[in-house]
C-alpha atoms as a PDB file:
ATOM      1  CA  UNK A   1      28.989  -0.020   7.325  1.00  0.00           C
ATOM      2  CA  UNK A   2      25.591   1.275   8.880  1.00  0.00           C
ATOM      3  CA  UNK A   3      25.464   4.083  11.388  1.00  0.00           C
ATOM      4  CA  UNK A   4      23.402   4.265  14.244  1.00  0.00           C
ATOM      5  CA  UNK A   5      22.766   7.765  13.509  1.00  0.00           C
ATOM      6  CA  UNK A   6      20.930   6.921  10.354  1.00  0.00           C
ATOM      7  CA  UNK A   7      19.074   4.045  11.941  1.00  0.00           C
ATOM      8  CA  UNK A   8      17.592   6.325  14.329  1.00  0.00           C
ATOM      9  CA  UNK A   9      16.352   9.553  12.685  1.00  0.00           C
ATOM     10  CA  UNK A  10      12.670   9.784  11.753  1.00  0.00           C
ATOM     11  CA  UNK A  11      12.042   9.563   8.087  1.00  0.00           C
ATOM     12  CA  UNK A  12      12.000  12.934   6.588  1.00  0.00           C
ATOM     13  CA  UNK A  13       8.888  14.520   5.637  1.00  0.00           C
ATOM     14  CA  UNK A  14       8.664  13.287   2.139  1.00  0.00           C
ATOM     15  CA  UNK A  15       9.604   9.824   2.645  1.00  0.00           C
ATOM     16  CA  UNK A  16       6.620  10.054   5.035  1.00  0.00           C
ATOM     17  CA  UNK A  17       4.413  11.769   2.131  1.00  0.00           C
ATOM     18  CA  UNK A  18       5.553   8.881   0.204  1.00  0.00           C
ATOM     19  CA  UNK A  19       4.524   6.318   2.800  1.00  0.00           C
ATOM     20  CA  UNK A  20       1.110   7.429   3.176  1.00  0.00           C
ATOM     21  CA  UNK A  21       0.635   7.389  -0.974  1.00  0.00           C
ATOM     22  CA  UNK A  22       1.797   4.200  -1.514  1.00  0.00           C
ATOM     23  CA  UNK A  23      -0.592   2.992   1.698  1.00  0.00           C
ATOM     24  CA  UNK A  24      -3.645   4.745   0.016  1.00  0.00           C
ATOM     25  CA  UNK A  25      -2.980   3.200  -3.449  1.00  0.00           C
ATOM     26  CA  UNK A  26      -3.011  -0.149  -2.287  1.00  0.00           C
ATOM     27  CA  UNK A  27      -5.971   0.321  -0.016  1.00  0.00           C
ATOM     28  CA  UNK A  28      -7.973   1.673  -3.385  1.00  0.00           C
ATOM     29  CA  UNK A  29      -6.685  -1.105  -5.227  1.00  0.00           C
ATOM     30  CA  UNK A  30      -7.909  -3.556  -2.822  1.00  0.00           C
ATOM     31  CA  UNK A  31     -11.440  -1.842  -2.121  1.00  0.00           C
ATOM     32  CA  UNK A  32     -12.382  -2.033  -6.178  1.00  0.00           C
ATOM     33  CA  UNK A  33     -10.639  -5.447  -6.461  1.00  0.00           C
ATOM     34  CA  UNK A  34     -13.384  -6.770  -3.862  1.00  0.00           C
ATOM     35  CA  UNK A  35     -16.052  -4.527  -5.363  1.00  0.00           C
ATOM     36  CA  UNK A  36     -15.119  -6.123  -9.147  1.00  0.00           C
ATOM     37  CA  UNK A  37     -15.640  -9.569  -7.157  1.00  0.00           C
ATOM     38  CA  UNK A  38     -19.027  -8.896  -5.447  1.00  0.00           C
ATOM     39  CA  UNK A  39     -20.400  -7.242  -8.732  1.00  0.00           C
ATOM     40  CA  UNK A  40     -19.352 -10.672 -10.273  1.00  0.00           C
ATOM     41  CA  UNK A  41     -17.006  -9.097 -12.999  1.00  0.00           C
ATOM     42  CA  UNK A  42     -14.178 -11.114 -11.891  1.00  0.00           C
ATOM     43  CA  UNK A  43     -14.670 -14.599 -10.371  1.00  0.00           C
ATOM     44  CA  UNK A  44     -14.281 -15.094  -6.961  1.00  0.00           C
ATOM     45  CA  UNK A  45     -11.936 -18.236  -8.110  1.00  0.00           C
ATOM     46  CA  UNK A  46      -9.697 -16.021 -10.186  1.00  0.00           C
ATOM     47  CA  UNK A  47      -8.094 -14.274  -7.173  1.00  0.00           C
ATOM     48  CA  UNK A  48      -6.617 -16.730  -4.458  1.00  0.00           C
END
Protein backbone atom coordinates (compact mmCIF):
# COMPACT_ATOMS: atom_id res chain seq x y z
CA UNK A 1 0.00 0.00 0.00
CA UNK A 2 2.37 2.80 1.47
CA UNK A 3 6.13 2.53 1.34
CA UNK A 4 8.39 3.45 3.88
CA UNK A 5 10.56 4.92 1.36
CA UNK A 6 8.05 7.57 0.52
CA UNK A 7 7.19 8.20 4.14
CA UNK A 8 10.63 9.13 4.79
CA UNK A 9 12.06 11.42 2.08
CA UNK A 10 12.03 15.17 2.70
CA UNK A 11 9.50 17.00 0.67
CA UNK A 12 11.00 18.16 -2.50
CA UNK A 13 11.89 21.64 -2.98
CA UNK A 14 8.68 22.86 -4.40
CA UNK A 15 6.35 21.20 -2.17
CA UNK A 16 8.44 23.14 0.38
CA UNK A 17 8.03 26.50 -1.82
CA UNK A 18 4.49 25.62 -1.64
CA UNK A 19 4.44 25.20 2.13
CA UNK A 20 5.89 28.40 2.94
CA UNK A 21 3.16 30.29 0.41
CA UNK A 22 0.31 28.85 1.69
CA UNK A 23 1.82 29.70 5.50
CA UNK A 24 2.35 33.41 4.40
CA UNK A 25 -1.17 33.75 2.87
CA UNK A 26 -2.87 32.78 5.83
CA UNK A 27 -0.68 34.78 8.14
CA UNK A 28 -1.70 38.04 5.79
CA UNK A 29 -5.12 37.02 5.90
CA UNK A 30 -5.19 36.86 9.54
CA UNK A 31 -3.06 40.17 10.22
CA UNK A 32 -5.79 42.43 8.03
CA UNK A 33 -8.70 40.32 9.40
CA UNK A 34 -7.64 41.70 13.01
CA UNK A 35 -6.68 45.07 11.57
CA UNK A 36 -10.48 45.27 9.76
CA UNK A 37 -11.64 44.44 13.51
CA UNK A 38 -9.63 47.07 15.48
CA UNK A 39 -10.43 49.78 12.76
CA UNK A 40 -14.11 48.75 13.58
CA UNK A 41 -15.02 47.83 9.87
CA UNK A 42 -16.09 44.49 10.84
CA UNK A 43 -17.60 43.79 14.30
CA UNK A 44 -15.75 42.14 16.72
CA UNK A 45 -19.10 39.84 17.12
CA UNK A 46 -19.09 38.90 13.47
CA UNK A 47 -15.98 36.68 13.71
CA UNK A 48 -16.16 33.93 16.54
Amino acid sequence: MFSMKSMTEPPTRQESRTQFNEDWAATVIGLVLLVLVIVGVIPPGLIP
